[in-house]
N, C-alpha and C. Protein backbone atom coordinates (compact mmCIF):
# COMPACT_ATOMS: atom_id res chain seq x y z
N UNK A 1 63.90 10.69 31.87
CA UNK A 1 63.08 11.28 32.90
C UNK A 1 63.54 10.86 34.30
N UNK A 2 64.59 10.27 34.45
CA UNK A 2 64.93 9.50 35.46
C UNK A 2 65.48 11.13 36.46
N UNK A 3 65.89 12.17 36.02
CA UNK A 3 65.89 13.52 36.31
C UNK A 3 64.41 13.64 37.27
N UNK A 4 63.71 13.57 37.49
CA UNK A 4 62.31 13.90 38.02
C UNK A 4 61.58 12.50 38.74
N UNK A 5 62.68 11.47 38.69
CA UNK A 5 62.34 10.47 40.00
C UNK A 5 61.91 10.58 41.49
N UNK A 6 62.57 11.86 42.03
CA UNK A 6 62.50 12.10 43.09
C UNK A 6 61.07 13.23 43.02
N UNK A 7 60.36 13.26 44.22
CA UNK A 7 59.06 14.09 44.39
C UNK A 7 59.77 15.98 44.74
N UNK A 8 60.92 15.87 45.14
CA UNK A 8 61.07 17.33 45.57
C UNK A 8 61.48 18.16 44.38
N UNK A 9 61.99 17.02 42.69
CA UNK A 9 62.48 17.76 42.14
C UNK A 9 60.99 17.93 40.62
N UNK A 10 59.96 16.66 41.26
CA UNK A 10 58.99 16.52 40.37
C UNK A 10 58.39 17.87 40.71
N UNK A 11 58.02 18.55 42.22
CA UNK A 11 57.64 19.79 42.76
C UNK A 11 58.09 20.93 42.03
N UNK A 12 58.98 20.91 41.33
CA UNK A 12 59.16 22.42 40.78
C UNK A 12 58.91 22.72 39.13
N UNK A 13 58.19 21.48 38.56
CA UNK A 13 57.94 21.66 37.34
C UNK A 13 56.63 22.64 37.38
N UNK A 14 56.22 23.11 36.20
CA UNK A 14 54.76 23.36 36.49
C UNK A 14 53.44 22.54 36.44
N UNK A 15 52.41 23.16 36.82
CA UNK A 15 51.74 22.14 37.38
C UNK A 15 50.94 21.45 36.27
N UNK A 16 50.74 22.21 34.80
CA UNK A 16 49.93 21.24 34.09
C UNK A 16 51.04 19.84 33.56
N UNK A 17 52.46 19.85 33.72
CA UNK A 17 53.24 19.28 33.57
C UNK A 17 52.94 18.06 34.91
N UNK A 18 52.96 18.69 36.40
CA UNK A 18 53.10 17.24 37.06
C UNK A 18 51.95 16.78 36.98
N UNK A 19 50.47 17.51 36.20
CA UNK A 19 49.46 16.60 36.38
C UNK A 19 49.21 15.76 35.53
N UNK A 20 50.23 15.43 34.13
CA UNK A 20 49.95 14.40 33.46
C UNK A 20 51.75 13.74 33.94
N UNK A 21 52.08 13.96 34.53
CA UNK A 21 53.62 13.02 34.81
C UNK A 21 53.09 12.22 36.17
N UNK A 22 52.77 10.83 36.11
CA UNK A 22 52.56 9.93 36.64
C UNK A 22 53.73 9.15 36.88
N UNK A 23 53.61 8.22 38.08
CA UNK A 23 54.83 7.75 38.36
C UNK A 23 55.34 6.87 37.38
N UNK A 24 54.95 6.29 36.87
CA UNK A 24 55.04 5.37 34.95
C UNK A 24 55.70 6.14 34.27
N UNK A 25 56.12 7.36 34.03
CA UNK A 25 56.60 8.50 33.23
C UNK A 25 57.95 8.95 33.96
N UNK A 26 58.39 8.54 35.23
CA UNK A 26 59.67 8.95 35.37
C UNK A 26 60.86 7.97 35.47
N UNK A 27 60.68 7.42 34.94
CA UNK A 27 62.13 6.08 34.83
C UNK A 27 61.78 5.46 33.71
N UNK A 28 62.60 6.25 32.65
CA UNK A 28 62.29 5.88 31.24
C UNK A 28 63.26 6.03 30.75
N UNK A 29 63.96 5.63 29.56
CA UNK A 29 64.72 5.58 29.07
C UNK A 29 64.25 6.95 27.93
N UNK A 30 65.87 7.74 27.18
CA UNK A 30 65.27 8.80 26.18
C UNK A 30 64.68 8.26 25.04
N UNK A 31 64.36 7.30 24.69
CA UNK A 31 63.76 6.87 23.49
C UNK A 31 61.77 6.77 23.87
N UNK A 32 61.80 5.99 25.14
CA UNK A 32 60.75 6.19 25.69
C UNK A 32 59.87 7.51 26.17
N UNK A 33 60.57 8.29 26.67
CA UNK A 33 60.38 9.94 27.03
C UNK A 33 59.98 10.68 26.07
N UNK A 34 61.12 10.30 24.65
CA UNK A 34 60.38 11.17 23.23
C UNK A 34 58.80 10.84 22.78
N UNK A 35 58.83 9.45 23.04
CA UNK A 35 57.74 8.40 22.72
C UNK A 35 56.57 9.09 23.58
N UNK A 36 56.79 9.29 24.96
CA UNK A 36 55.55 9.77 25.71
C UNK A 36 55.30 11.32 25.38
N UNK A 37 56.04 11.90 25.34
CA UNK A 37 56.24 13.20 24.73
C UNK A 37 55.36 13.64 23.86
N UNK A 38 55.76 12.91 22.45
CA UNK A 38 54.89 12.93 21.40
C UNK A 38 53.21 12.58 21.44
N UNK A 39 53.22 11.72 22.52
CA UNK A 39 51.29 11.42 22.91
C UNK A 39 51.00 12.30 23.04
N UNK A 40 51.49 13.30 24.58
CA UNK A 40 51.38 13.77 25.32
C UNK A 40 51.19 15.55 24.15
N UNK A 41 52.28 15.54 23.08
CA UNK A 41 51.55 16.92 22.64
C UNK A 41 50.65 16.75 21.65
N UNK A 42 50.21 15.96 21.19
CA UNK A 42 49.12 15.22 20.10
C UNK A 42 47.79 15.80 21.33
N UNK A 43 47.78 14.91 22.18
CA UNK A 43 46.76 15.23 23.14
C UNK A 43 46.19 16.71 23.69
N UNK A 44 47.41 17.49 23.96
CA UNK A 44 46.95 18.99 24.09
C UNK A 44 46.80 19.33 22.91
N UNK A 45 47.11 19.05 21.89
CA UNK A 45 47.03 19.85 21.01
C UNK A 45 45.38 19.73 20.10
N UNK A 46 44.86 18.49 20.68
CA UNK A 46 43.27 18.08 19.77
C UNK A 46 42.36 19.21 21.19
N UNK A 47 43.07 19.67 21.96
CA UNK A 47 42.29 20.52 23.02
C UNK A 47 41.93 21.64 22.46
N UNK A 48 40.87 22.34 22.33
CA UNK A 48 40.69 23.15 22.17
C UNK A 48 41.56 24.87 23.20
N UNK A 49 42.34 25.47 23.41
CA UNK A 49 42.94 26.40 24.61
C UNK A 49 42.29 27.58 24.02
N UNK A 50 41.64 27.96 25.61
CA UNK A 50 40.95 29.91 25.34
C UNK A 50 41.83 30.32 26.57
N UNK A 51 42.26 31.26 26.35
CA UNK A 51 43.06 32.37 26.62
C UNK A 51 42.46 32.59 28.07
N UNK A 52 41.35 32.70 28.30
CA UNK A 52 40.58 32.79 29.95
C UNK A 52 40.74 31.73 30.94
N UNK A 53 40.99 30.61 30.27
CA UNK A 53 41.09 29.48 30.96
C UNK A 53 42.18 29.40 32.14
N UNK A 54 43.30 30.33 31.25
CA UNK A 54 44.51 30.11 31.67
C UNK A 54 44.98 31.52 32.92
N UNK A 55 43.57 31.80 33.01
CA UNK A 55 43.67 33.53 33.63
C UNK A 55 44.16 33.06 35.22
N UNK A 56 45.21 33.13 36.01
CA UNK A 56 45.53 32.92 37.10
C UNK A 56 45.96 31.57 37.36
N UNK A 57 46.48 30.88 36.25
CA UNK A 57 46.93 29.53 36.16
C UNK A 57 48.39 29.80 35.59
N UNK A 58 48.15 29.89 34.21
CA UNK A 58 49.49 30.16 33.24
C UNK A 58 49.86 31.51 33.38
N UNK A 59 48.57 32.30 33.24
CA UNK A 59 48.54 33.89 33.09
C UNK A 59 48.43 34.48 34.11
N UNK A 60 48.78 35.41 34.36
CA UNK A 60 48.46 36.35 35.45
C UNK A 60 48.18 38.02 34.30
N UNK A 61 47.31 38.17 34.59
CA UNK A 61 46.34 39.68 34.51
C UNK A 61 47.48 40.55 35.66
N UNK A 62 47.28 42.15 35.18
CA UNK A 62 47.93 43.37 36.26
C UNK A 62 47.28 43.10 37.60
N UNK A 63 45.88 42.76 37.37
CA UNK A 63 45.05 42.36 38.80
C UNK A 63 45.92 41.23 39.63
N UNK A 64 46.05 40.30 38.69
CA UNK A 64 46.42 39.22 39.44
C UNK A 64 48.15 39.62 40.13
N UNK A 65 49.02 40.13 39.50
CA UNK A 65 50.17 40.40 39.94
C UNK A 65 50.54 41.86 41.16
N UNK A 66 49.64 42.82 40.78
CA UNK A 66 49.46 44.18 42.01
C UNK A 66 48.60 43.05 43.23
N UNK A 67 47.62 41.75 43.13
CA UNK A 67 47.31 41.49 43.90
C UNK A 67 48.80 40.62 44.87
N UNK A 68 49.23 39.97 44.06
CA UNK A 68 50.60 39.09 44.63
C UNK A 68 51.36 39.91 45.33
N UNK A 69 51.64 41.29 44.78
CA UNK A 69 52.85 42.08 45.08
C UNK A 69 52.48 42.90 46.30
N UNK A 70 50.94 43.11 46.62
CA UNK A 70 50.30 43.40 47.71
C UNK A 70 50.73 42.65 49.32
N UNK A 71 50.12 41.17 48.51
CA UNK A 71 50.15 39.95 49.53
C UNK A 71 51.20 39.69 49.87
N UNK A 72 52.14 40.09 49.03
CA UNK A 72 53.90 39.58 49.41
C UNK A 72 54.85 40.96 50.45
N UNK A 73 54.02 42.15 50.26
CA UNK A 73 54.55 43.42 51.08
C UNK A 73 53.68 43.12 52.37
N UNK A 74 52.72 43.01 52.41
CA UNK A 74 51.99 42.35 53.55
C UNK A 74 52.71 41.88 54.94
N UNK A 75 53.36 40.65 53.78
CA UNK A 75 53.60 39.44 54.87
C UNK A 75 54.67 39.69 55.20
N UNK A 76 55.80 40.92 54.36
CA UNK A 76 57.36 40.92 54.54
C UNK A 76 57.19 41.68 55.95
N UNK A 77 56.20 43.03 55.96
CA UNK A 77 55.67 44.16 57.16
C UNK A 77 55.42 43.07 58.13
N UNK A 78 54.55 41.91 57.99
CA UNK A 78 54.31 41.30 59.13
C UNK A 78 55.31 40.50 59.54
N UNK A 79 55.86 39.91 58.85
CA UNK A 79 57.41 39.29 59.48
C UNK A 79 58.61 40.14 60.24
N UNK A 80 58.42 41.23 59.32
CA UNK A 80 59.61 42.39 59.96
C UNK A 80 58.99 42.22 61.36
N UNK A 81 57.62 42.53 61.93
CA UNK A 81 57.12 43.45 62.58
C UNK A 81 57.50 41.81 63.82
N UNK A 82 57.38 41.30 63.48
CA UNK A 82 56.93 39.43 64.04
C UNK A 82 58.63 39.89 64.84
N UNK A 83 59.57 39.54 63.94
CA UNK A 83 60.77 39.49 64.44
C UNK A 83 61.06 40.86 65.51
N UNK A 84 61.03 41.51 64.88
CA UNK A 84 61.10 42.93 65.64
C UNK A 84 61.15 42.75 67.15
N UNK A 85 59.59 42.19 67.29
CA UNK A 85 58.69 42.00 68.26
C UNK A 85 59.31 40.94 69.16
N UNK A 86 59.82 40.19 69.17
CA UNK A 86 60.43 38.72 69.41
C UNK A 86 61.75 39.49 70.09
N UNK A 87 62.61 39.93 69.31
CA UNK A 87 63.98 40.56 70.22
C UNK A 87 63.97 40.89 70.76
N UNK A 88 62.93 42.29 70.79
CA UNK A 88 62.16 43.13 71.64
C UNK A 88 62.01 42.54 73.28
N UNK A 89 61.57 41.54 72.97
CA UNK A 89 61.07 40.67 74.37
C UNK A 89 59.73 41.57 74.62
N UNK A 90 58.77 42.10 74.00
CA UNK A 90 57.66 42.46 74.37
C UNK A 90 56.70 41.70 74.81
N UNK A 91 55.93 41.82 75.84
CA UNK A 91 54.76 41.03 76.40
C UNK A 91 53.51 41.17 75.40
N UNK A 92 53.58 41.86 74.74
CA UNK A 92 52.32 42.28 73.56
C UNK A 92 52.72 41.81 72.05
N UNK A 93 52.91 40.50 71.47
CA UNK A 93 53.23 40.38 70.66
C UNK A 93 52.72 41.23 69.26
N UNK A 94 53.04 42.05 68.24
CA UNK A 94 52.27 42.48 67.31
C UNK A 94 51.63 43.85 67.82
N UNK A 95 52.07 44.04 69.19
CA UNK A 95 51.48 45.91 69.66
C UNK A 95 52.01 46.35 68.62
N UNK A 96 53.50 47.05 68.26
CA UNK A 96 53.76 47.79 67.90
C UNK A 96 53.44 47.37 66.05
N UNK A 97 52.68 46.81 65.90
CA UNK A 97 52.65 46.66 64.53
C UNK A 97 51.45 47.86 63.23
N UNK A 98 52.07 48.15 62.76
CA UNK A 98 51.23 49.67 61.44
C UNK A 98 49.51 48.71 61.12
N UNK A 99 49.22 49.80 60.93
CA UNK A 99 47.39 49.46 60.41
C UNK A 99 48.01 48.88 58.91
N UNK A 100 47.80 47.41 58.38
CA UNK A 100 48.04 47.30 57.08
C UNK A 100 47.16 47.37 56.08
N UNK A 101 45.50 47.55 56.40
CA UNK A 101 44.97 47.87 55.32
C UNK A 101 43.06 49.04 55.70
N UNK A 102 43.59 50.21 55.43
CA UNK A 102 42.32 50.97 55.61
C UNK A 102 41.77 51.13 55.25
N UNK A 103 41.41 50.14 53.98
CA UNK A 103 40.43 50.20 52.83
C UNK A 103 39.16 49.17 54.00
N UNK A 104 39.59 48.48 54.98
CA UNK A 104 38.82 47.56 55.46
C UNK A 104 37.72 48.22 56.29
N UNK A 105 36.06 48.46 56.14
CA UNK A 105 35.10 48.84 56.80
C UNK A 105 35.70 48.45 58.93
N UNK A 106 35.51 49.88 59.39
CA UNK A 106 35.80 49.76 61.15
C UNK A 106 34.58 48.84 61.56
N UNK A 107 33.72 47.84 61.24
CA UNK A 107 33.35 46.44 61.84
C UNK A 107 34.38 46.02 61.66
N UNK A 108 35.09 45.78 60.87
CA UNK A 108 35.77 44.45 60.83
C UNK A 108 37.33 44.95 61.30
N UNK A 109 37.70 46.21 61.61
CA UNK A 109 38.65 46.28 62.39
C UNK A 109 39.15 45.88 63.47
């Protein structure tokens, strides 16, 4: 485990993984690692897992992914629009930027 010593490379595991990898768990030898290993799936495994639990954690639902793929066209329109705007040298940062969502009631426009 000596692979996952460092915090930037512990960051890209997933997360039910870094929440039982404590700093005790990464400078181990492979005999030790199998050793924690084996607790470690004994333990999930006396868990009971429902399928809902995992809804927007492990799983993502069509909801959950048309919502991501929404949020991610969003922000690309607002970055384009950000930069755009910036070269531009406009005094109005974000004038020229598109209505991004008209589903939103005109109060809150």
């Amino acid at each position: 485990m000596k692979r996952y010593a460092r915090s930037d490379k512990r960051c890209k595991l997933p997360s039910w993984i870094q929440a039982q990898l404590s700093d005790a768990y990464v400078n181990l030898s492979t005999e030790e690692a199998a050793q924690a290993c084996r607790r470690f799936l004994r333990l999930m495994g006396s868990h009971p897992f429902r399928k809902k639990d995992q809804l927007g954690l492990a799983l993502l639902t069509r909801e959950h992914v048309e919502a991501l793929v929404k949020e991610r066209a969003e922000a690309a329109v607002i970055q384009h629009y950000s930069n755009a705007t910036t070269a531009n040298n406009s005094t109005v940062p974000g004038s020229h930027m598109p209505k991004l969502s008209s589903a939103l009631p005109s109060t809150q426009m």
